[in-house]
C-alpha atoms as a PDB file:
ATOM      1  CA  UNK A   1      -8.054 -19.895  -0.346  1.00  0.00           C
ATOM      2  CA  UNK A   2     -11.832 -18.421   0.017  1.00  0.00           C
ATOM      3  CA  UNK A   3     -11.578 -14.961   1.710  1.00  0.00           C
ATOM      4  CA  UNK A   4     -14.208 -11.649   1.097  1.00  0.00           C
ATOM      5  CA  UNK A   5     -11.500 -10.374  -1.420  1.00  0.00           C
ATOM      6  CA  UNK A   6     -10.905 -13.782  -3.227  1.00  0.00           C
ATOM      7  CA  UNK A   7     -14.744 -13.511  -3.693  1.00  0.00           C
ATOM      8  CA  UNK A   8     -15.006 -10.359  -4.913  1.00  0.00           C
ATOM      9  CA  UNK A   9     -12.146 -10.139  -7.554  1.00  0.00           C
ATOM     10  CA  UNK A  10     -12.326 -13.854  -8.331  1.00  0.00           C
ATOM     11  CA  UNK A  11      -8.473 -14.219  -7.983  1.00  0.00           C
ATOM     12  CA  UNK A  12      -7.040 -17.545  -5.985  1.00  0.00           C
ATOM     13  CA  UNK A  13      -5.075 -15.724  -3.086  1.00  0.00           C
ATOM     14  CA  UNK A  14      -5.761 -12.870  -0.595  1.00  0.00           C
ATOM     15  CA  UNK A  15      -2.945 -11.118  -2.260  1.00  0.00           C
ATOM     16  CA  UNK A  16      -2.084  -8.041  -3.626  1.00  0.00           C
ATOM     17  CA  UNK A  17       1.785  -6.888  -5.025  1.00  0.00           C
ATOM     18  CA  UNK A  18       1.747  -2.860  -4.381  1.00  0.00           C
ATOM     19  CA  UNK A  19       1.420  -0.202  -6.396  1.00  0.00           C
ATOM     20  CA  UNK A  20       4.918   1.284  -5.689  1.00  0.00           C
ATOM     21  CA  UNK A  21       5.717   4.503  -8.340  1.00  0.00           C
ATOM     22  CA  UNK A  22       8.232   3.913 -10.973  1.00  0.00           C
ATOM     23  CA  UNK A  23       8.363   0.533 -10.388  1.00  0.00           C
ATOM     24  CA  UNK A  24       5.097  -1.325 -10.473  1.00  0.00           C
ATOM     25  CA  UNK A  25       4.316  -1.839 -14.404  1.00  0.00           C
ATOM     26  CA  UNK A  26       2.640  -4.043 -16.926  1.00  0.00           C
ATOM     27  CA  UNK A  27       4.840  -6.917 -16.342  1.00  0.00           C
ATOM     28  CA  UNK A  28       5.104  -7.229 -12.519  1.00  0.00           C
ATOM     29  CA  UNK A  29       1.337  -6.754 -12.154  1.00  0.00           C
ATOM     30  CA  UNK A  30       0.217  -9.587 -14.466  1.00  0.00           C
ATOM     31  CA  UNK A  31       3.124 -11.938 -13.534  1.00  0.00           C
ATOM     32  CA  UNK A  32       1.771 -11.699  -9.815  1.00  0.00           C
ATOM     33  CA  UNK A  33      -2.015 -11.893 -11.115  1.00  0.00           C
ATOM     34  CA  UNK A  34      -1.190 -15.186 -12.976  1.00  0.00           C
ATOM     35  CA  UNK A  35       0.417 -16.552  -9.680  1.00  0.00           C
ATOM     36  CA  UNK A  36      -3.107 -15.872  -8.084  1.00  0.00           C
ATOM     37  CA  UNK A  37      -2.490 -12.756  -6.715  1.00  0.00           C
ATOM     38  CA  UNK A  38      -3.272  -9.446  -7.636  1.00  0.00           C
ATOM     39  CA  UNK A  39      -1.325  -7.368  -9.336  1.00  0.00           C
ATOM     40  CA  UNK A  40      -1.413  -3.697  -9.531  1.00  0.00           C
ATOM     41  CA  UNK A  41       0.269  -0.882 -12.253  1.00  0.00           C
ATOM     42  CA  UNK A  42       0.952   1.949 -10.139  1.00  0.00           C
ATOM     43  CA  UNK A  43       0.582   5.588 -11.901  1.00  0.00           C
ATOM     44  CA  UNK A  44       2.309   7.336  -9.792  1.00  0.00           C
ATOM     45  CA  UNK A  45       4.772   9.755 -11.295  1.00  0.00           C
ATOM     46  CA  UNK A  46       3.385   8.805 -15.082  1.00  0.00           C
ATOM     47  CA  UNK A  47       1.129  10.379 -17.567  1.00  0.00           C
ATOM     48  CA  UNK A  48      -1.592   9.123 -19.226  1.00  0.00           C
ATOM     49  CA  UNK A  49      -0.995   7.798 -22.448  1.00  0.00           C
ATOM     50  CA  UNK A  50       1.536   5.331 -19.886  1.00  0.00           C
ATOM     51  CA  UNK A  51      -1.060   4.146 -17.994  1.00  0.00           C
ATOM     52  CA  UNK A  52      -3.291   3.385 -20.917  1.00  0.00           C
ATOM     53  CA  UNK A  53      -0.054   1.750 -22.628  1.00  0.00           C
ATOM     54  CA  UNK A  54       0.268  -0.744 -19.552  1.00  0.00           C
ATOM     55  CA  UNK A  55      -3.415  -1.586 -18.727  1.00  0.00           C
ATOM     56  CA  UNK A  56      -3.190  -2.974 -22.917  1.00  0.00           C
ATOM     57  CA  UNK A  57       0.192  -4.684 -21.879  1.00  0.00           C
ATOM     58  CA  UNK A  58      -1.114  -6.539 -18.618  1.00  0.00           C
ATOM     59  CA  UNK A  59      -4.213  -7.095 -20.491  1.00  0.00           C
ATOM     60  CA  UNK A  60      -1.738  -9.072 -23.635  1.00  0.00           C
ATOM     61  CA  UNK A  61       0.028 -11.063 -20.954  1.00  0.00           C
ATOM     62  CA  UNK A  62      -2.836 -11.878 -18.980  1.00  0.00           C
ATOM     63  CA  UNK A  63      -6.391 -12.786 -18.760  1.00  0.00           C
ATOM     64  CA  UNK A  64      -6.304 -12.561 -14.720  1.00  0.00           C
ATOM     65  CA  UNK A  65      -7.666  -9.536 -12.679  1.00  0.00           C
ATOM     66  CA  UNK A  66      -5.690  -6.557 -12.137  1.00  0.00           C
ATOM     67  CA  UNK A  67      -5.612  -3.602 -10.844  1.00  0.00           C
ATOM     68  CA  UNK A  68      -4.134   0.128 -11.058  1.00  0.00           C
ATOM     69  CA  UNK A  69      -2.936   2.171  -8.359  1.00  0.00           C
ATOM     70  CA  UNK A  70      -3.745   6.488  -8.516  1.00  0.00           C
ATOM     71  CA  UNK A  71      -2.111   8.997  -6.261  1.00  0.00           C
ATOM     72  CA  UNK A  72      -4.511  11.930  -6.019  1.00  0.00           C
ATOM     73  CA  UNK A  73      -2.081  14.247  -5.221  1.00  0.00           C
ATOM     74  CA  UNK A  74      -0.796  14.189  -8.621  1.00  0.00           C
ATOM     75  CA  UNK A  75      -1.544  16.888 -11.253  1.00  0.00           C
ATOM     76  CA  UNK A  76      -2.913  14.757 -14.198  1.00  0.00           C
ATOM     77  CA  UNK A  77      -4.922  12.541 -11.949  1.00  0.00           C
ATOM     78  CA  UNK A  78      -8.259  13.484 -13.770  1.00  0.00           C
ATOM     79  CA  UNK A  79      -6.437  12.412 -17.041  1.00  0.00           C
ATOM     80  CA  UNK A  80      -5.274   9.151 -15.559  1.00  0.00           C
ATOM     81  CA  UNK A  81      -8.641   8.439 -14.189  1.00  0.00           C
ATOM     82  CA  UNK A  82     -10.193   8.953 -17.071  1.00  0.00           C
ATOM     83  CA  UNK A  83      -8.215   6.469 -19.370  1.00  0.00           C
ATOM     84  CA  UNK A  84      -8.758   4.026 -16.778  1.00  0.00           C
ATOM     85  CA  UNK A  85     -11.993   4.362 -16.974  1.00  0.00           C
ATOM     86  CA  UNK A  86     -11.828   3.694 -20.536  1.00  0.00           C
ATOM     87  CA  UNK A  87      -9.348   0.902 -20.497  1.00  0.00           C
ATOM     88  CA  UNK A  88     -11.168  -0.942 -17.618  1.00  0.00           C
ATOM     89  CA  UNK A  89      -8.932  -3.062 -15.191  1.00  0.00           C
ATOM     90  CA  UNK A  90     -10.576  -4.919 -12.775  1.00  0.00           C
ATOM     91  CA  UNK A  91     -10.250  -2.806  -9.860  1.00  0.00           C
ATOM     92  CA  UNK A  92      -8.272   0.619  -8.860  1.00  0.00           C
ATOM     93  CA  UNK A  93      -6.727   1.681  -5.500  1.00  0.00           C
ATOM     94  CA  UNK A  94      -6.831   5.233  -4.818  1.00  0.00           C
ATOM     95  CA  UNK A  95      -4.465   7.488  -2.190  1.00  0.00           C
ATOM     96  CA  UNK A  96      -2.663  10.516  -1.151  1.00  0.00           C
ATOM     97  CA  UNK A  97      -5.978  12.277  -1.666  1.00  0.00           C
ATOM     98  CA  UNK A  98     -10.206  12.140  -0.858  1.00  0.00           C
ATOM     99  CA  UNK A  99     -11.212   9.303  -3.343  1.00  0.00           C
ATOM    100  CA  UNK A 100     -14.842  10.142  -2.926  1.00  0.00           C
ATOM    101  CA  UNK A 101     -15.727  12.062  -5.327  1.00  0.00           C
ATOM    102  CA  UNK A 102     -14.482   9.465  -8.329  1.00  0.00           C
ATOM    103  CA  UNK A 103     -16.660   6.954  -6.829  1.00  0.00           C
ATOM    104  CA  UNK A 104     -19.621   7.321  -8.972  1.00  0.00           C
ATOM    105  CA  UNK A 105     -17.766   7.524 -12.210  1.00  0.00           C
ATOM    106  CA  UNK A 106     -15.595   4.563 -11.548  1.00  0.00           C
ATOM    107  CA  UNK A 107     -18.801   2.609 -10.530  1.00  0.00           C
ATOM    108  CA  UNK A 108     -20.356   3.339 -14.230  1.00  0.00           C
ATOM    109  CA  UNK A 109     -17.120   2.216 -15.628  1.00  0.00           C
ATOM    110  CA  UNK A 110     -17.587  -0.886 -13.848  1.00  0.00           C
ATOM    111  CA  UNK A 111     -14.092  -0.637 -11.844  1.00  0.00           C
ATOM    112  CA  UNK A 112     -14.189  -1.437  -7.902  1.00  0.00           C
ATOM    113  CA  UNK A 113     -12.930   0.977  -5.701  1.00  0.00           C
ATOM    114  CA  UNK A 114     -10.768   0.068  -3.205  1.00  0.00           C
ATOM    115  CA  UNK A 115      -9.096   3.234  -1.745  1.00  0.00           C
ATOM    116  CA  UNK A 116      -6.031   3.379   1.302  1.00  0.00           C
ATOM    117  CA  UNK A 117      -7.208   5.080   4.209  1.00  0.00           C
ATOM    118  CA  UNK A 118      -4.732   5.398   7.306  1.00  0.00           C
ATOM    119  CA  UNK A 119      -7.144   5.389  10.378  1.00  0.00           C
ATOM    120  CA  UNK A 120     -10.694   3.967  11.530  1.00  0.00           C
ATOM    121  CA  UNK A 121     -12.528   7.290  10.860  1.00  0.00           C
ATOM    122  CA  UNK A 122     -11.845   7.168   7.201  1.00  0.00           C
ATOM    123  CA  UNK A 123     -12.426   3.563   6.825  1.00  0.00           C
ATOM    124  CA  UNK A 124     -15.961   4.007   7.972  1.00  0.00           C
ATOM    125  CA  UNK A 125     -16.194   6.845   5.699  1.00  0.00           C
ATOM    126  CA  UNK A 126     -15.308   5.826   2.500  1.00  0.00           C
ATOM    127  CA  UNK A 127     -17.333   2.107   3.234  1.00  0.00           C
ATOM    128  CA  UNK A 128     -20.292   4.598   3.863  1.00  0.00           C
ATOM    129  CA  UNK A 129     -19.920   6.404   0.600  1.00  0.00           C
ATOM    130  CA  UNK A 130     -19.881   3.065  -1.721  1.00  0.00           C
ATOM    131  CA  UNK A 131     -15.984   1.620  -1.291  1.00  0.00           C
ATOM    132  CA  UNK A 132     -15.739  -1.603  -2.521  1.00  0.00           C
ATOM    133  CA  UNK A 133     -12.941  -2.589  -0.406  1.00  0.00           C
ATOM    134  CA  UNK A 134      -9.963  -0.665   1.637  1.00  0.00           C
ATOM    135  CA  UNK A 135      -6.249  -1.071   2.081  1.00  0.00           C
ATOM    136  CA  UNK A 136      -5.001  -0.099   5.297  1.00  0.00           C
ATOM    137  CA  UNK A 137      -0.898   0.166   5.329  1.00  0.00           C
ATOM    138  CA  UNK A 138       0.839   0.455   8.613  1.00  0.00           C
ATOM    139  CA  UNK A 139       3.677   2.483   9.045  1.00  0.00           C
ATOM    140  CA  UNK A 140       6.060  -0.543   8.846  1.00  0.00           C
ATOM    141  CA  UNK A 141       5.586  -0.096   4.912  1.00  0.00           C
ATOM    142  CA  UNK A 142       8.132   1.815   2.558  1.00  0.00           C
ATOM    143  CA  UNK A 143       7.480   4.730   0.842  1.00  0.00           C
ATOM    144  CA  UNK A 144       4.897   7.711   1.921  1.00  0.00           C
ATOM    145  CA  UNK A 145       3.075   6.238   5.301  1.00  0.00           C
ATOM    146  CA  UNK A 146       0.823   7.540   8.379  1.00  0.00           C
ATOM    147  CA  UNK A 147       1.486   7.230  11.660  1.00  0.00           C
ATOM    148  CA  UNK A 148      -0.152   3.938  12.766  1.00  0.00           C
ATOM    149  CA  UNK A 149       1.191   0.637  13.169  1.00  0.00           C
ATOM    150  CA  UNK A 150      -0.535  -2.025  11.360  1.00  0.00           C
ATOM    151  CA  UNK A 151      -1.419  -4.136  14.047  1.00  0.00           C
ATOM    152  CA  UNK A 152      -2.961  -0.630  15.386  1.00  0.00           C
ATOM    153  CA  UNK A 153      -4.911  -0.531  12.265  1.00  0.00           C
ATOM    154  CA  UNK A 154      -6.012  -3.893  12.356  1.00  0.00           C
ATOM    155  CA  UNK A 155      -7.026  -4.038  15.738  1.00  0.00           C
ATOM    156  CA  UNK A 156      -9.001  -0.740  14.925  1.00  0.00           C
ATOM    157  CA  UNK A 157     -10.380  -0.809  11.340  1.00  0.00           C
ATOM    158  CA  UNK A 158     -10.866  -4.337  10.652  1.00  0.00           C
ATOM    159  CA  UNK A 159     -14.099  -4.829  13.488  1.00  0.00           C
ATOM    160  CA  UNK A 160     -15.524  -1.466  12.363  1.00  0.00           C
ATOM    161  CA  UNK A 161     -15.937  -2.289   9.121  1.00  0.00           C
ATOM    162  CA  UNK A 162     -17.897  -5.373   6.980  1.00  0.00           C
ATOM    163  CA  UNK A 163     -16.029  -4.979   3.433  1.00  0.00           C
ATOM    164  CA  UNK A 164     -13.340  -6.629   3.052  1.00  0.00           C
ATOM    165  CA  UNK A 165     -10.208  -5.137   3.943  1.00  0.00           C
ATOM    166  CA  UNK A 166      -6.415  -5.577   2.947  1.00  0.00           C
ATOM    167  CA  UNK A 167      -4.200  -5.458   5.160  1.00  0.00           C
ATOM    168  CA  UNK A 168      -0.223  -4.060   3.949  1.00  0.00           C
ATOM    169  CA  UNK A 169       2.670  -3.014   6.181  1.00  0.00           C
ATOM    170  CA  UNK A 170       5.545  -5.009   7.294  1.00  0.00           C
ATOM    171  CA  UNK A 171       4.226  -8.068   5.494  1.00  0.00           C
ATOM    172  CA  UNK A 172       7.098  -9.900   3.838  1.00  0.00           C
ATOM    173  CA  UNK A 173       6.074 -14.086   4.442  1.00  0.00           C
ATOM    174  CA  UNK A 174       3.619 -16.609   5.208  1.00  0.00           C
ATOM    175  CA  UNK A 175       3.600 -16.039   9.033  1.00  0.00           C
ATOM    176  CA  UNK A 176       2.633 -12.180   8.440  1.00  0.00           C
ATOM    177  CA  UNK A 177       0.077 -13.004   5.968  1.00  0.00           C
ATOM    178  CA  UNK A 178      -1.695 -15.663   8.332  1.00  0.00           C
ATOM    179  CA  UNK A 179      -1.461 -13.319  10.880  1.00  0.00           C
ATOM    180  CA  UNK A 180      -3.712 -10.577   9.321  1.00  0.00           C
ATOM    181  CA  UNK A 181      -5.867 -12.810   8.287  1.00  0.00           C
ATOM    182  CA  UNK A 182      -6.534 -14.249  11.710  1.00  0.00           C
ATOM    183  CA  UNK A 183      -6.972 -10.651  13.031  1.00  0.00           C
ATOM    184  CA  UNK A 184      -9.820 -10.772  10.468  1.00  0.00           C
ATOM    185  CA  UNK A 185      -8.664  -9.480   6.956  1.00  0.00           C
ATOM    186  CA  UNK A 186      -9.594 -10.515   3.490  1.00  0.00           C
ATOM    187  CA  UNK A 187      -5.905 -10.012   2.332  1.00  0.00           C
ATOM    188  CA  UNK A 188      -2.894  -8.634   2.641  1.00  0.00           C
ATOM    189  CA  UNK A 189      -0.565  -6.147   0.146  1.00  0.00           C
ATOM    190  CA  UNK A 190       3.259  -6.722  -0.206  1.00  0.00           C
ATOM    191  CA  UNK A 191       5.254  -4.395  -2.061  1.00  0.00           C
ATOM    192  CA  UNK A 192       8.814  -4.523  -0.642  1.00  0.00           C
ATOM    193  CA  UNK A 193       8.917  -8.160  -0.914  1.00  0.00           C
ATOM    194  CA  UNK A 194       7.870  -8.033  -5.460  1.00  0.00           C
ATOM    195  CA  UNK A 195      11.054  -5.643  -5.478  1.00  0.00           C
ATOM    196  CA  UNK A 196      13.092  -8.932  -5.882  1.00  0.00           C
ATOM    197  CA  UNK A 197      10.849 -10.504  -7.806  1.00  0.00           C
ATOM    198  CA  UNK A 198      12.545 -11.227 -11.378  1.00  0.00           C
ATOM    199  CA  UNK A 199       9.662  -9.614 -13.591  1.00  0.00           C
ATOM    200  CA  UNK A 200      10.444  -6.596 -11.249  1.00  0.00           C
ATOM    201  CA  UNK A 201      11.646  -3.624 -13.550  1.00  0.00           C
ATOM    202  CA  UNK A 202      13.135  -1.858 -10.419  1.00  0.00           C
ATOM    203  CA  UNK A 203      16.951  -0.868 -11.146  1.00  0.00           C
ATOM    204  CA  UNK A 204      19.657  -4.219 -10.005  1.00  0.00           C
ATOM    205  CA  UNK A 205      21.046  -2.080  -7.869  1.00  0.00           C
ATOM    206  CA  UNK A 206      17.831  -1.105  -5.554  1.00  0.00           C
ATOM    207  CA  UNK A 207      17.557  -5.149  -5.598  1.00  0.00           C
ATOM    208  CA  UNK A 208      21.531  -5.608  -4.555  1.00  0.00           C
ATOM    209  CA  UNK A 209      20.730  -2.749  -2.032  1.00  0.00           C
ATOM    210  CA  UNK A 210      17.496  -4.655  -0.646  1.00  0.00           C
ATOM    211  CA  UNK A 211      19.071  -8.095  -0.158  1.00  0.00           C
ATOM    212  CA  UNK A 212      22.165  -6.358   1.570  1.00  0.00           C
ATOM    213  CA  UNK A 213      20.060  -4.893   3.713  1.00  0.00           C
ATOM    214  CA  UNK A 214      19.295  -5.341   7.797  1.00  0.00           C
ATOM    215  CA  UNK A 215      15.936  -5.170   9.659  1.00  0.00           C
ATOM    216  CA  UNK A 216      17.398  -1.741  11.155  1.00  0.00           C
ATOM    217  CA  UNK A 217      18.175  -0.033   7.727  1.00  0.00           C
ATOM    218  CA  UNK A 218      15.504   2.180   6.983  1.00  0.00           C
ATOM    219  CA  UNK A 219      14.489   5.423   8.336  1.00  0.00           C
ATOM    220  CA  UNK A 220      11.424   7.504   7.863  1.00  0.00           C
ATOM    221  CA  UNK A 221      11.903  11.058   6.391  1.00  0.00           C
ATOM    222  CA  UNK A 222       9.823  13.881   6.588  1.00  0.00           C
ATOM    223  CA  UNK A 223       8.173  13.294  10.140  1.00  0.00           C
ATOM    224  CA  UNK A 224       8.841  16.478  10.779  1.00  0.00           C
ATOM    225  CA  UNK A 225       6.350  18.049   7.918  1.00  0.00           C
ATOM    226  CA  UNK A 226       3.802  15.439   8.364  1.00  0.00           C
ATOM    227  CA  UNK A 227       4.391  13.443   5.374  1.00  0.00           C
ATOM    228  CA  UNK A 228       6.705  10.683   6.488  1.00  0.00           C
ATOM    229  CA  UNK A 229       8.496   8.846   3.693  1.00  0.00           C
ATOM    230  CA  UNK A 230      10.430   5.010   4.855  1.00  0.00           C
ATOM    231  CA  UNK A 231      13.068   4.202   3.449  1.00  0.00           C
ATOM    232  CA  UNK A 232      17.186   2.809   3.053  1.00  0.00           C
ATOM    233  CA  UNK A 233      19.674   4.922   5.126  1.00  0.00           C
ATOM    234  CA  UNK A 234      21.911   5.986   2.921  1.00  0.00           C
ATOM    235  CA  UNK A 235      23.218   9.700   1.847  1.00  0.00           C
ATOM    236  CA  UNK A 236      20.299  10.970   0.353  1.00  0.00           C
ATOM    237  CA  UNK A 237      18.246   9.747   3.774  1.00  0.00           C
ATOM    238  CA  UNK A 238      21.190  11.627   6.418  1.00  0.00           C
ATOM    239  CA  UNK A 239      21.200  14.907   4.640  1.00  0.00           C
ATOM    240  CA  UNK A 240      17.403  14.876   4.779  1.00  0.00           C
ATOM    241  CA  UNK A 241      17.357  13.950   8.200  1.00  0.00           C
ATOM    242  CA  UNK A 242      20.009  16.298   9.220  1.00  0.00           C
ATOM    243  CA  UNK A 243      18.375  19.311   7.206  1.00  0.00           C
ATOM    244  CA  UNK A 244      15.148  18.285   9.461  1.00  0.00           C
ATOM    245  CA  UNK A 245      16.830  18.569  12.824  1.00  0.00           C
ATOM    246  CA  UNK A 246      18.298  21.944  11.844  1.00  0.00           C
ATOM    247  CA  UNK A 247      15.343  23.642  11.135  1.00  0.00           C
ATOM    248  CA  UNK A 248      15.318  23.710   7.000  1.00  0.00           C
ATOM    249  CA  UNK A 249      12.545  25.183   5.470  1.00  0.00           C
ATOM    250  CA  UNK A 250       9.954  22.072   4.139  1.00  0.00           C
ATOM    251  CA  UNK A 251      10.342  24.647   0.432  1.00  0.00           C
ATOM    252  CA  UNK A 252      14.486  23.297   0.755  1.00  0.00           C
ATOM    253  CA  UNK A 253      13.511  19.918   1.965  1.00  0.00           C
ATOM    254  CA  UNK A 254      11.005  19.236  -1.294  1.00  0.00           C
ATOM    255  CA  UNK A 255      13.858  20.699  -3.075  1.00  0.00           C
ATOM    256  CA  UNK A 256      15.830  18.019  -1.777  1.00  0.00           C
ATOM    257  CA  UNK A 257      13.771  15.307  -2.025  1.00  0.00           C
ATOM    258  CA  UNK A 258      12.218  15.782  -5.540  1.00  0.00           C
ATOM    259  CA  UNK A 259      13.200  13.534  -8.481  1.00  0.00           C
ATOM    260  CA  UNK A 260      15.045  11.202  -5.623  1.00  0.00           C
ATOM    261  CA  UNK A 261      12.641   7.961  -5.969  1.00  0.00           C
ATOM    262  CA  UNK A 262      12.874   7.855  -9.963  1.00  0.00           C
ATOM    263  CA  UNK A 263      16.795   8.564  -9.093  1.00  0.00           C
ATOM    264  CA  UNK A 264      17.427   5.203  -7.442  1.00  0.00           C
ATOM    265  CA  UNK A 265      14.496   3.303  -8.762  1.00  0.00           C
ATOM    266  CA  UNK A 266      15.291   4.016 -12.558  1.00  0.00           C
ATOM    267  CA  UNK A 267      18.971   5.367 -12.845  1.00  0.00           C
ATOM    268  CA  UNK A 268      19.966   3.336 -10.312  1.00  0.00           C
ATOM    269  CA  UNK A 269      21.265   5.834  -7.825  1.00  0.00           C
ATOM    270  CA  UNK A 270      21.174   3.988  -4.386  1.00  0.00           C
ATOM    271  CA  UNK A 271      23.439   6.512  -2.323  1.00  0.00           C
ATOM    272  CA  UNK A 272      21.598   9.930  -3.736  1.00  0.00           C
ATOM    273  CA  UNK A 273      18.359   8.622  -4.803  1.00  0.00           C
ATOM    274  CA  UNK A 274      15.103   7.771  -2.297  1.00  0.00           C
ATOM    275  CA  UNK A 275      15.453   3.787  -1.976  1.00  0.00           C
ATOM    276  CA  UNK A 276      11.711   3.306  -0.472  1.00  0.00           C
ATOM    277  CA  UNK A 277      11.096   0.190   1.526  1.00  0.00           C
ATOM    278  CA  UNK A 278       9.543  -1.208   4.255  1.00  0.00           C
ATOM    279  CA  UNK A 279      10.678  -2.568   7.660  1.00  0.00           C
ATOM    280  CA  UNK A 280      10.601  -6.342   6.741  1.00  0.00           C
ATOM    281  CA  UNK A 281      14.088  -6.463   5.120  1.00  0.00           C
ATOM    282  CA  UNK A 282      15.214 -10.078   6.005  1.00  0.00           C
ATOM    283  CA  UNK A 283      12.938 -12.081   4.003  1.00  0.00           C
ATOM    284  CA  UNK A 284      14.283 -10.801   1.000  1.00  0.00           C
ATOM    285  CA  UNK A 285      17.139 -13.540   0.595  1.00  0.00           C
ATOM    286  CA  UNK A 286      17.577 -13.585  -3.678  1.00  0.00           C
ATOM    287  CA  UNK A 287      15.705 -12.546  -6.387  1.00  0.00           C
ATOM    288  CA  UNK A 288      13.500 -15.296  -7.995  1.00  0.00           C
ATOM    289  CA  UNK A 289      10.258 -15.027 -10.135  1.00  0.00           C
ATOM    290  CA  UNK A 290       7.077 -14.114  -8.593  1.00  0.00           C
ATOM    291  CA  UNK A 291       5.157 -17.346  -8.678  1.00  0.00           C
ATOM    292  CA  UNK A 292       8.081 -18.642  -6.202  1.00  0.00           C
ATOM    293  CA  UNK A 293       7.562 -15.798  -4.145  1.00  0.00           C
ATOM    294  CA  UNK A 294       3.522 -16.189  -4.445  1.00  0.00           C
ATOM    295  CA  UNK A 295       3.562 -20.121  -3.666  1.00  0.00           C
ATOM    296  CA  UNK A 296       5.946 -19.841  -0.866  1.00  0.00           C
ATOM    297  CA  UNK A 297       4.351 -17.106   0.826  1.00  0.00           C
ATOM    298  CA  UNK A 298       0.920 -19.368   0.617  1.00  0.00           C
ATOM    299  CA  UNK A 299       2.479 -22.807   0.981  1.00  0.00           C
ATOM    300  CA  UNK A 300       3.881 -21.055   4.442  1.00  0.00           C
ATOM    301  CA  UNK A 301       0.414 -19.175   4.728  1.00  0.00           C
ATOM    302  CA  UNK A 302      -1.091 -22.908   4.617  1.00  0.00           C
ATOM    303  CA  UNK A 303       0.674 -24.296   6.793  1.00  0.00           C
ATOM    304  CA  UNK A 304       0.476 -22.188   9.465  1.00  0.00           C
ATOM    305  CA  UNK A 305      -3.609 -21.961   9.908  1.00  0.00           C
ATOM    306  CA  UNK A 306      -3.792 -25.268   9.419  1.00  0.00           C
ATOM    307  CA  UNK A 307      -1.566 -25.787  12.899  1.00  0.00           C
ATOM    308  CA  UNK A 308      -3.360 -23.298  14.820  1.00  0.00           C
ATOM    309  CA  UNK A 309      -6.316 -24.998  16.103  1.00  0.00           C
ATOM    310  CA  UNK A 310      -3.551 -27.132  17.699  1.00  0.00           C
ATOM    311  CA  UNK A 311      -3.003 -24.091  20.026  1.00  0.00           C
ATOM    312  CA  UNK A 312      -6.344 -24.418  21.554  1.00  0.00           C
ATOM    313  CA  UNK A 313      -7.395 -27.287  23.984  1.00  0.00           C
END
């Protein structure tokens, strides 16, 4: 497939695996990148010397680009940053924070920046100040989102901007990809859908929870504070809610909801721990390696733009 993004990280498919915290590692990101894709160790909740032990690891198992994800919220961001910039992956995507000002030293290191921005206005920014691409997630997507859909976002970013952009939220198959990029984007970003993947390192029990799951099982957390979080009703979710609706101080809520995504994604907690996924449940039939789920999701991807021009007479 030939797309702006193939182009510009040489990979074979438009597609990225996300960078989901606690889960994302080494292993996951270099068994998508030698499917074609591109995979991506997330840093989130991790300190350095991690993220420099992974970026050697992906680099040992592959030769293939890849990519790691930052959260700029966190403490030891500057640290993090820092060893990538020494370690080198191909590319980095940057959120929960202004990636700006790490432009220019990420540039020198010779690492493309491709930050997650969650509306127009800060697309156009960050493309402005030297971006090398942009994610835009919907809020169909697990984990922390915003509040617009991602066809909003694509019918909103996408025309505003000329890099390339990659499009995540709600994307689980072959029909979502083509979608997006019909609507115009150089790729799209799955994360709920690698959860399953074998060379996941995500707790069984998060991937029994996942393929139990129906389209109508998540919920979104947090709406109330501004910092909605998607993801599995289950105990952990209705006490949250329920301490929302009654008027709990956001101090008792982060009390609450601290430590609860390492809970079920490591220990394996599924009832008391934060199970974060997207909308797109039903796609997630079995766990199988990720080339299967890479080659299906383009065989289907295929398939589908190559019948479309049959839809115009």
């Amino acid at each position: 497939m030939d797309t702006k993004l193939t182009k510009l990280l040489n990979i074979t498919y438009p597609l990225f695996q996300g960078g989901m915290a606690w889960i994302s590692d080494a292993r996951l990101a270099a068994a998508v990148s030698i499917a074609g894709g591109a995979g991506i160790i997330a840093a989130g909740g991790r300190d350095a010397n991690y993220v420099r032990e992974q970026i050697r690891l992906a680099k040992q198992l592959t030769n293939k680009p890849f990519g790691v994800n930052v959260q700029l919220m966190a403490d030891n961001k500057d640290e993090i940053i820092e060893v990538i910039c020494e370690e080198k992956p191909t590319f980095v995507t940057l959120g929960a924070g202004n990636p700006i000002p790490y432009f220019e030293k990420f540039s020198k290191a010779g690492i493309l920046k491709i930050p997650v921005v969650p509306n127009a206005k800060l697309a156009k920014r960050v493309e402005d100040s030297g971006a090398d691409a942009l994610v835009i997630e919907g809020m169909e997507a697990g984990g922390h989102i915003g509040v617009l859909t991602t066809m909003a976002l694509m019918t909103q970013v996408i025309p505003l901007v000329t890099i390339p952009v990659i499009v995540g939220g709600g994307i689980a198959d072959g029909r979502g990809m083509a979608a997006a990029l019909v609507m115009g984007a150089a790729g799209v970003q799955l994360g709920t859908r690698f959860l399953v993947a074998e060379e996941c390192g995500v707790h069984p029990h998060v991937k029994a929870a996942l393929l139990a799951a129906g389209d109508t099982d998540t919920v979104v957390t947090g709406l109330v504070g501004g910092h909605g979080v998607r993801c599995l009703k289950n105990t952990f979710s209705e006490k949250y809610l329920v301490m929302e609706r009654i008027g709990v101080s956001q101090g008792e809520l982060d009390k609450l909801a601290t430590g609860t995504n390492r809970l079920a994604a490591i220990e394996g907690d599924v009832v008391n721990g934060a199970v974060l996924a997207g909308q797109s449940l039903l796609p997630l039939k079995q766990v199988e390696p990720a080339n299967v789920i890479v080659e299906r999701i383009i065989s289907e991807v295929k398939q589908i733009l190559l019948d479309a021009p049959g839809m115009v007479k």
